[in-house]
Protein backbone atom coordinates (compact mmCIF):
# COMPACT_ATOMS: atom_id res chain seq x y z
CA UNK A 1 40.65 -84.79 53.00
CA UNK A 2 39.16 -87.75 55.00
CA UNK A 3 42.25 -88.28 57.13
CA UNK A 4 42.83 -84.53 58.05
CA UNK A 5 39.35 -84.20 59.45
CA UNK A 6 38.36 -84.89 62.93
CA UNK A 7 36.03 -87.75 61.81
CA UNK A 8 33.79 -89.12 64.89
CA UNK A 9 32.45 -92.29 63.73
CA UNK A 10 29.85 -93.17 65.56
CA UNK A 11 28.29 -96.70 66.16
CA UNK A 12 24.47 -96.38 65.56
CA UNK A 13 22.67 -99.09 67.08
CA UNK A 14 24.49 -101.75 68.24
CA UNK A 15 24.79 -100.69 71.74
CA UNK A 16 20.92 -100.64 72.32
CA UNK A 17 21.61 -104.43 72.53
CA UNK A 18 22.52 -105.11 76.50
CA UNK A 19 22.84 -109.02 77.45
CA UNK A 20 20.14 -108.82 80.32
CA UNK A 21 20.68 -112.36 81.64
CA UNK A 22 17.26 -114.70 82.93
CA UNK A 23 17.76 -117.19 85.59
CA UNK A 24 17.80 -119.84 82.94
CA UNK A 25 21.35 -118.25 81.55
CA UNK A 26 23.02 -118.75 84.96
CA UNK A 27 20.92 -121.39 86.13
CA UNK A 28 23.57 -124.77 87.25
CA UNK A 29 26.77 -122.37 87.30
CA UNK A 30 26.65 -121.39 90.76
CA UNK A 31 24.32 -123.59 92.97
CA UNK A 32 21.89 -121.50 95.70
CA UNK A 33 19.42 -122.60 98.28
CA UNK A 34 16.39 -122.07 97.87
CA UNK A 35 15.54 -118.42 97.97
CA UNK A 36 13.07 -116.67 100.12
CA UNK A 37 9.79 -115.60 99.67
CA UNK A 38 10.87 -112.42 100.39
CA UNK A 39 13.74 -113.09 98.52
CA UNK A 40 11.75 -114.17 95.55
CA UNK A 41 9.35 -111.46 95.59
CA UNK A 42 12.27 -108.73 95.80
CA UNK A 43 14.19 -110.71 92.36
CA UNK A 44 10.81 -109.96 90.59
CA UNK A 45 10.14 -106.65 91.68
CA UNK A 46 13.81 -105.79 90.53
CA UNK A 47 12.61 -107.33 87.13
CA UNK A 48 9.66 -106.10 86.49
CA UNK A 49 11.08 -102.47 87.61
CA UNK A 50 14.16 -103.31 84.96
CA UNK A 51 11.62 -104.05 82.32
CA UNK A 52 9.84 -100.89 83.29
CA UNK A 53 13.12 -99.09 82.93
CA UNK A 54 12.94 -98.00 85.86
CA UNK A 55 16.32 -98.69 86.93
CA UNK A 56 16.85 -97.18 90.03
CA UNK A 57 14.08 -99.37 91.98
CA UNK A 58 15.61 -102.30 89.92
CA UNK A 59 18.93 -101.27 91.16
CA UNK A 60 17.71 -100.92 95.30
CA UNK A 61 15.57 -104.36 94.96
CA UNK A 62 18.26 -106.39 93.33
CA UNK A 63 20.97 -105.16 96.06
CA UNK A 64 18.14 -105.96 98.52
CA UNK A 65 18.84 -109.65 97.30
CA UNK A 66 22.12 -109.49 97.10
CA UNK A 67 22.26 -108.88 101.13
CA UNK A 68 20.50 -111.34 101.55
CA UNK A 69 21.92 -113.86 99.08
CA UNK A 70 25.17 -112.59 98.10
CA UNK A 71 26.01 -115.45 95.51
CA UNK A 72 22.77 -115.27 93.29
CA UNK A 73 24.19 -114.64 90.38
CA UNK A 74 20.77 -113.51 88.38
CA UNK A 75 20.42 -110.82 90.95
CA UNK A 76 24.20 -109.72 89.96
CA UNK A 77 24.25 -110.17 86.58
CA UNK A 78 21.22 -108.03 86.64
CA UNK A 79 22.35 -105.40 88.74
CA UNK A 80 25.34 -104.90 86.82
CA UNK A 81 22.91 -104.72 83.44
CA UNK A 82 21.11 -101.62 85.46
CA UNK A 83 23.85 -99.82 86.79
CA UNK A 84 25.14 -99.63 83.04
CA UNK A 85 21.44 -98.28 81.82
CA UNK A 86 21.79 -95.60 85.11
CA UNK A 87 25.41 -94.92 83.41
CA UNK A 88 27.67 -96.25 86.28
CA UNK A 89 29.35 -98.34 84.32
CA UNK A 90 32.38 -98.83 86.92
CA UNK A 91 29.70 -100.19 89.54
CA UNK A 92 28.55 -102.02 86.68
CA UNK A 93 31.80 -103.43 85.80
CA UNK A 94 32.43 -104.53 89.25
CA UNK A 95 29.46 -106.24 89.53
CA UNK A 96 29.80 -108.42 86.53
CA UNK A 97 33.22 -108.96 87.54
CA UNK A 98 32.20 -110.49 90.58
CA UNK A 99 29.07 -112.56 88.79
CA UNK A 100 31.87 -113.87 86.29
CA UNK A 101 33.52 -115.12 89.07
CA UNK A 102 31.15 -117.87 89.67
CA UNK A 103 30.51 -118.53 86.21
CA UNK A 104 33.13 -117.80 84.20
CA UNK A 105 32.42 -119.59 81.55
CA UNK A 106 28.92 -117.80 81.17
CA UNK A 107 29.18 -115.49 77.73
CA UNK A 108 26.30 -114.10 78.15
CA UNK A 109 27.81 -112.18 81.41
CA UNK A 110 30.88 -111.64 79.67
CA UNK A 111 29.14 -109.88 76.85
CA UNK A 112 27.56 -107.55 79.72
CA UNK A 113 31.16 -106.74 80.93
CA UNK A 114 32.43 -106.02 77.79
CA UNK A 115 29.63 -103.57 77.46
CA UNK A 116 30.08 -102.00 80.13
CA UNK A 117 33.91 -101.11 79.40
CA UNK A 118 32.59 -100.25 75.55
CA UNK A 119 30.02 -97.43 77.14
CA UNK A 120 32.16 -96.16 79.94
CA UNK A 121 34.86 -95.66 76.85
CA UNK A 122 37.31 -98.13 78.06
CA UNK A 123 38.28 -99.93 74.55
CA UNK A 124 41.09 -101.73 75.56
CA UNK A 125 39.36 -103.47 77.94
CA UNK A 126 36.15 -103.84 75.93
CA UNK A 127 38.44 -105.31 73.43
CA UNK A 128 39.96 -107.89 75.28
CA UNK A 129 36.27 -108.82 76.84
CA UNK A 130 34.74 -109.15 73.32
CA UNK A 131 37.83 -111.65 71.74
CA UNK A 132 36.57 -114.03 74.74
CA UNK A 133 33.26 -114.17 73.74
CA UNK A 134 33.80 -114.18 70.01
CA UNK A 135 36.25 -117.27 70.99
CA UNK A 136 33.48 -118.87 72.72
CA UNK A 137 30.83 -118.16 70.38
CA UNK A 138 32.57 -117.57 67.14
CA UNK A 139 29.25 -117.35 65.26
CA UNK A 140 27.30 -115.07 66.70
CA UNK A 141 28.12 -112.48 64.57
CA UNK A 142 26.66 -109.54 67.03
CA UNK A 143 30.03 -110.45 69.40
CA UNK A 144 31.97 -110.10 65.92
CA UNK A 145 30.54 -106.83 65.05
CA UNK A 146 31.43 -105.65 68.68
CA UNK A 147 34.94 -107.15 68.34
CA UNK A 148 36.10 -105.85 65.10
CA UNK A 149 34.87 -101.74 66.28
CA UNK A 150 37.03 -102.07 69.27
CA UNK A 151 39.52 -103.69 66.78
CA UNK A 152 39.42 -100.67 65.14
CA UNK A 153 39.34 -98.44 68.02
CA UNK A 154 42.67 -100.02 69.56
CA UNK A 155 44.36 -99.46 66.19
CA UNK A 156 43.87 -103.02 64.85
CA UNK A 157 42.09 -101.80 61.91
CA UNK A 158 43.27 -104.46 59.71
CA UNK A 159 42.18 -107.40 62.15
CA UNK A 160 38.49 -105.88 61.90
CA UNK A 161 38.45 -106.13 57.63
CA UNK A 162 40.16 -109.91 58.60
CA UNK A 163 37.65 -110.96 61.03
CA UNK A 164 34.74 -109.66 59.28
CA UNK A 165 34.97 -110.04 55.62
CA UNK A 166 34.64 -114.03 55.71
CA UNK A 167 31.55 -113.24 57.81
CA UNK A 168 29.90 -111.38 55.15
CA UNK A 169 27.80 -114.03 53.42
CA UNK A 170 24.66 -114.25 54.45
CA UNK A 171 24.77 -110.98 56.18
CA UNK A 172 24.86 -108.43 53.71
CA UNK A 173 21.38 -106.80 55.03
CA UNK A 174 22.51 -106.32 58.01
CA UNK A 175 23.75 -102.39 58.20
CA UNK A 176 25.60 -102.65 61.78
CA UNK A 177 27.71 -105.43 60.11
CA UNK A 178 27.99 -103.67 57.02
CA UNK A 179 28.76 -100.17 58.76
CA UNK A 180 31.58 -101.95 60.39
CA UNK A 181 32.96 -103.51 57.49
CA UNK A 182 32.85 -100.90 55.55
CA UNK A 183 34.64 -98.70 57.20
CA UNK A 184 37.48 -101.23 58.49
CA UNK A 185 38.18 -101.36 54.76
CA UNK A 186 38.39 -97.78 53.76
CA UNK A 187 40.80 -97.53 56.58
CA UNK A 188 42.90 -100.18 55.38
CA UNK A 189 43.23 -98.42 52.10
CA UNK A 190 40.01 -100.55 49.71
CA UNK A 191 38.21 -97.85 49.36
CA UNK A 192 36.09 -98.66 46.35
CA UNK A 193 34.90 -101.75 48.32
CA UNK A 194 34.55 -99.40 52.00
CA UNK A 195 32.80 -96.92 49.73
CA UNK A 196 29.83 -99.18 48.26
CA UNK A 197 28.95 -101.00 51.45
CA UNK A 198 28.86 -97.20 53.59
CA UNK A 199 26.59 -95.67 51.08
CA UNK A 200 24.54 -98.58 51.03
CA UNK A 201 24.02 -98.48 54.86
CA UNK A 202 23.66 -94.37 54.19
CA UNK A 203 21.10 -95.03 52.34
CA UNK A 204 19.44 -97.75 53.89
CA UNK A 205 18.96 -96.11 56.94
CA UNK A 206 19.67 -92.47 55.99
CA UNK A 207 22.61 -92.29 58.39
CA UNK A 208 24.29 -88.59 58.62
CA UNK A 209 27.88 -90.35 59.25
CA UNK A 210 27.38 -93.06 57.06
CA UNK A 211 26.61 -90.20 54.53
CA UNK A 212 30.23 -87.99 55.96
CA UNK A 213 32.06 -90.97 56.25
CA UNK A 214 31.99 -92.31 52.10
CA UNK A 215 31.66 -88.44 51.50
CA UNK A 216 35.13 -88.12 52.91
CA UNK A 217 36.60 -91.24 51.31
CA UNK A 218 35.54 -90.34 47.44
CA UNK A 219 36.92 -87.11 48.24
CA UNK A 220 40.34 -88.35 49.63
CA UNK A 221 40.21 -89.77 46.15
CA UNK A 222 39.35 -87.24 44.21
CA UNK A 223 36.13 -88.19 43.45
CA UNK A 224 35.03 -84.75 44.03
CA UNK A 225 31.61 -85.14 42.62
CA UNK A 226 30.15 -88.28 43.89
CA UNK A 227 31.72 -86.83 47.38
CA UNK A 228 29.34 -83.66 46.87
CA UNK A 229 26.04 -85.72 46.52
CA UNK A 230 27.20 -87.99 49.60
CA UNK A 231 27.97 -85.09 51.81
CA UNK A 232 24.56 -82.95 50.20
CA UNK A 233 22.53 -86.13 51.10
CA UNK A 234 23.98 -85.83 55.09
CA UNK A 235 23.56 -81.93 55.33
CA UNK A 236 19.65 -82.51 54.21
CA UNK A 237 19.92 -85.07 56.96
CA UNK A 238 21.45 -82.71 59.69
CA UNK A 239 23.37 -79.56 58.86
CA UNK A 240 24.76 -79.45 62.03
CA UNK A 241 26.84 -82.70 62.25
CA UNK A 242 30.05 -81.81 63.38
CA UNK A 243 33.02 -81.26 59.97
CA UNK A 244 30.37 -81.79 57.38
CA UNK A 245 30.17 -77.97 55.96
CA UNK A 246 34.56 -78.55 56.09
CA UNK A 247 34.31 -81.34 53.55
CA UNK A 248 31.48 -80.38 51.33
CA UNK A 249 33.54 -76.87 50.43
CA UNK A 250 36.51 -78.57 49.63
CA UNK A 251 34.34 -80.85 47.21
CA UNK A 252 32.91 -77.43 46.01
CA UNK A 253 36.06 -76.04 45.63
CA UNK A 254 37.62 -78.89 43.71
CA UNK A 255 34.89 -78.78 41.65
CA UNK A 256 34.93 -75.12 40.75
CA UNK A 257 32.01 -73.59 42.47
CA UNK A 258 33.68 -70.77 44.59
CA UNK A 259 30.83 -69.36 45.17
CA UNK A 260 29.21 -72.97 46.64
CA UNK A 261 32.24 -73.39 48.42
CA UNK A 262 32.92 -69.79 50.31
CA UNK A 263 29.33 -70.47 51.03
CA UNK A 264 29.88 -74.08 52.65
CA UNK A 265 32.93 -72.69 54.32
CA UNK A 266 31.21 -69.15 56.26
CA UNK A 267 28.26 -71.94 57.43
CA UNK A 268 31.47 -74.69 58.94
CA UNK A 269 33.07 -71.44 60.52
CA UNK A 270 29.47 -70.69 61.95
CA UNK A 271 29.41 -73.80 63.37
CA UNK A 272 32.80 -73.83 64.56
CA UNK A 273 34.70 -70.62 64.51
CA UNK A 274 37.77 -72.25 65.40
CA UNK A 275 37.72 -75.07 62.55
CA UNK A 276 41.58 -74.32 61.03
CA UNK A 277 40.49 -76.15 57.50
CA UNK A 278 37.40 -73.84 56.86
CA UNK A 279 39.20 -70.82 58.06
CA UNK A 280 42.05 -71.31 55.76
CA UNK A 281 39.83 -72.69 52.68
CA UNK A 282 37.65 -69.23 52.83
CA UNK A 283 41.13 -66.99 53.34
CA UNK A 284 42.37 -68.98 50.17
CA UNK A 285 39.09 -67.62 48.38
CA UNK A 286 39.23 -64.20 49.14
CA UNK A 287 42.94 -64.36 48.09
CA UNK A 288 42.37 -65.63 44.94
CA UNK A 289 39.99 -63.23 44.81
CA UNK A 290 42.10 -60.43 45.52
CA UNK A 291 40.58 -59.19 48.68
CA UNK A 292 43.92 -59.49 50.67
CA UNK A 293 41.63 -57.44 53.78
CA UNK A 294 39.10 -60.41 54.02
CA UNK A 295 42.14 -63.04 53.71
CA UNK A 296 45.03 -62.04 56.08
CA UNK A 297 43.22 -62.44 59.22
CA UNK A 298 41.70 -65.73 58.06
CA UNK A 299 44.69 -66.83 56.88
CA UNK A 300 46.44 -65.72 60.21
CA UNK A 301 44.00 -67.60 62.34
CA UNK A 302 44.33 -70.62 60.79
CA UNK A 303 47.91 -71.19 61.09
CA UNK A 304 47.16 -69.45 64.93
CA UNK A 305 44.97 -72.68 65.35
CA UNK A 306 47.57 -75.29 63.68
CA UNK A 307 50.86 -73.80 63.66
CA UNK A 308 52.63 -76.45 61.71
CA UNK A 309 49.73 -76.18 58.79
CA UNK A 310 51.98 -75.75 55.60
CA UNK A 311 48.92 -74.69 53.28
CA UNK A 312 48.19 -71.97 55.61
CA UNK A 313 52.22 -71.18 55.65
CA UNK A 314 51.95 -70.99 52.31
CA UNK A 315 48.74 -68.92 51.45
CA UNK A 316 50.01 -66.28 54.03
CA UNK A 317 53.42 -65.79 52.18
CA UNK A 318 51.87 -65.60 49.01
CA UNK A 319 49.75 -62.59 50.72
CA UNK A 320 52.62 -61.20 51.90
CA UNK A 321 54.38 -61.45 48.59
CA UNK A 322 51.31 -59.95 46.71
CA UNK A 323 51.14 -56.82 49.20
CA UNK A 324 54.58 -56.07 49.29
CA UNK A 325 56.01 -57.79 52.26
CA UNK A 326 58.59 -59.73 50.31
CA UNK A 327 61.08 -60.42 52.95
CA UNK A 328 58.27 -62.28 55.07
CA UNK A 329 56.85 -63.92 52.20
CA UNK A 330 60.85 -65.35 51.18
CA UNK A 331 61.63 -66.41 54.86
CA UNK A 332 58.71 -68.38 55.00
CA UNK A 333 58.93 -69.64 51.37
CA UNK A 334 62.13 -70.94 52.68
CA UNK A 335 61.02 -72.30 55.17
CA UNK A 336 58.66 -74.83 53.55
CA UNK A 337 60.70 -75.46 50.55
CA UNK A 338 63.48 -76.83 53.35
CA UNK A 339 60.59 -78.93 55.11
CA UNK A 340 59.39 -80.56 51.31
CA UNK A 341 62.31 -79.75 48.26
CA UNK A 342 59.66 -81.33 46.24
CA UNK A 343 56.45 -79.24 46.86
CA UNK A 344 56.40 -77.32 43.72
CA UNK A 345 53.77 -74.10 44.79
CA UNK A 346 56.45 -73.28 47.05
CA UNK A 347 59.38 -72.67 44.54
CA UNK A 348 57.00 -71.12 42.36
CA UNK A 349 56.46 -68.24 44.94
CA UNK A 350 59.82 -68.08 45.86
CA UNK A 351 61.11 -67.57 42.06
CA UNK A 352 58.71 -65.05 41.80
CA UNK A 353 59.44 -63.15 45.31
CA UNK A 354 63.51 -63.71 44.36
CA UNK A 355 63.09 -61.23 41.60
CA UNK A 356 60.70 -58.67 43.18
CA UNK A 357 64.08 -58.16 46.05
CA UNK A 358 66.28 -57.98 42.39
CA UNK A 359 67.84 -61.22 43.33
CA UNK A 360 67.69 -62.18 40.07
CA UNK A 361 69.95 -65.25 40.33
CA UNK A 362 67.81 -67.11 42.89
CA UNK A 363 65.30 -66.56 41.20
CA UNK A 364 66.60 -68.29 38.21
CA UNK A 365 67.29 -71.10 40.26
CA UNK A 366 64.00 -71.56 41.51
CA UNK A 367 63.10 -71.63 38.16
CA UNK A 368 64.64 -74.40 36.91
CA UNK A 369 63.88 -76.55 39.89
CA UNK A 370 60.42 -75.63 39.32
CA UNK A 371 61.00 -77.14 35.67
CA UNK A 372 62.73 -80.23 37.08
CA UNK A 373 59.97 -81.04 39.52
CA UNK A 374 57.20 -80.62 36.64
CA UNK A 375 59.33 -82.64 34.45
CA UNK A 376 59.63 -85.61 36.87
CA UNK A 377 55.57 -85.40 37.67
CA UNK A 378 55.26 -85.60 34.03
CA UNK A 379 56.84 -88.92 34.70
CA UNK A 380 55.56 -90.25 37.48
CA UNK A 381 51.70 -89.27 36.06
CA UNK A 382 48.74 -89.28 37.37
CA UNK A 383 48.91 -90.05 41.48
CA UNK A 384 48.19 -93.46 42.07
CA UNK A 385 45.00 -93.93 44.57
């Protein structure tokens, strides 16, 4: 299921974007003398190194500057822009700190601040940075984009679907903004609207999490075989993306295919030997299978990776109670009948297990609370999405 995988969602492009600020964007703010020759020649050497991406001259010309004019703010704002590319994004922080200083009012630095918190992983603070320059410059819909990720990253998922949705007009080709809104509102539960706009950007730009991402969604609701093609489309893309060989097993499984999915499942545990959800998937095959020697230690080692996992609880007592180790099976029957009364797999077990230790009594009675929970999802019928 989408929400019990480790999903990394991954923002594709809109980071290639950096605010790299001319004189004319600062020009006024913060007055200067008149610079140097030398001063002048070592601004444009630091350019034309930047534009060379060759950020470590850019870096030593534009601090060359800097000691020589402390308050040109070009030469700061574009020092902090290269120690970000170099990946010193707390030099670069400071830096654009400092420039904002002088111009506070200047989005265009701002935006480079923000950046610089968003790469060095800082989303609070990149959050806080992007909201003032979204205030300032409400329609430029890049800032909004920005804004409404770190939204979601600070657990504000439903401000991101708020803030972007009215923006969509007008912007429905453009697959950062509709990567973003997309998946804002499959985590605020509209998933038939989430779903459409991620597989369009999947297949507009044949994007591998794009592709996981809806993949995960149709199968959180069921939707086990338009989840298949999604998640078939991203393994053609790249097998190895991290989870993907997880979710398309289960979509295998809930389909049918054992074979597909104990397949899918031995290429995830290749990938990740420790991945609890494969290694309990492929341990629930070979049980139902009846080769209890290929399950056990599957079984074992995924409840060793995730104690608290109750389908792994529950596989291994149902081993148990098919080999003979009743006692183990019952206690941990138990167990997870106490943790969810209405879990019906459970008291099926456990009725079963009862009368195998000629406890015939207990057995009844898990009996007919197995009929009064099937009775009452009679009732209820089909889950609701």
């Amino acid at each position: 299921m989408r929400r019990e995988c480790s999903i990394l969602v991954v923002m594709r492009n809109l980071c290639l974007f950096c605010c790299a600020l001319s004189l004319q964007a600062v020009a006024g703010q913060s007055p200067q003398p008149a610079p140097s020759a030398n001063v002048d020649a070592l601004l444009s050497a630091g350019i034309a190194a930047q534009q060379q991406q060759d950020y470590q001259t850019a870096i030593e010309d534009y601090r060359k500057v800097l000691d020589l004019q402390p308050k040109m703010a070009e030469a700061r704002a574009n020092l902090g822009a290269a120690l970000a590319e170099t990946g010193q994004y707390d030099a670069a922080i400071q830096e654009d700190a400092i420039a904002l200083e002088a111009a506070p009012g200047n989005s265009a630095l701002r935006m480079n601040l923000a950046l610089g918190y968003y790469k060095k992983g800082d989303m609070a603070h990149a959050h806080v940075e992007f909201e003032k320059v979204h205030v300032a410059q409400p329609a430029d819909v890049k800032a909004a984009i920005l804004l409404a990720y770190t939204d979601m990253k600070v657990d504000r998922v439903a401000d991101a679907a708020a803030l972007l949705t009215p923006l969509e007009p007008g912007h429905e080709s453009d697959m950062d903004f509709e990567y973003v809104l997309g998946y804002a509102l499959i985590e605020t539960g509209k998933n038939s609207q989430g779903i459409s706009r991620m597989e369009k950007v999947a297949q507009a730009t044949r994007s591998v999490d794009a592709y996981f991402i809806a993949g995960s969604a149709r199968l959180h609701q069921s939707e086990f075989r338009e989840a298949r093609a999604d998640l078939d489309a991203a393994i053609t893309l790249n097998p190895d993306f991290p989870g993907l060989y997880t979710l398309a097993g289960q979509a295998r499984d809930a389909m049918g295919d054992s074979a597909g999915a104990a397949a899918a499942f031995e290429a995830a545990l290749r990938a990740n030997p420790k991945d609890p959800t494969a290694s309990l998937y492929l341990g629930a095959a070979k049980l139902k299978n009846r080769d209890f020697d290929g399950a056990r230690p599957l079984l074992e080692f995924a409840l060793q990776l995730q104690p608290d996992l109750p389908q792994a609880r529950f596989q291994l007592a149902k081993l148990n109670s098919m080999t003979g180790r009743y006692a183990e099976a019952v206690s941990a029957l138990e167990d997870l009948e106490r943790s969810d009364p209405n879990w019906l797999d459970p008291h099926v077990e456990l009725a079963a297990a009862y009368y195998k230790l000629h406890r015939p009594e207990d057995g009844q009675r898990e009996r007919d609370i197995v009929k009064q929970i099937e009775a009452k999802q009679q009732q209820a019928g089909p889950p609701k999405d």
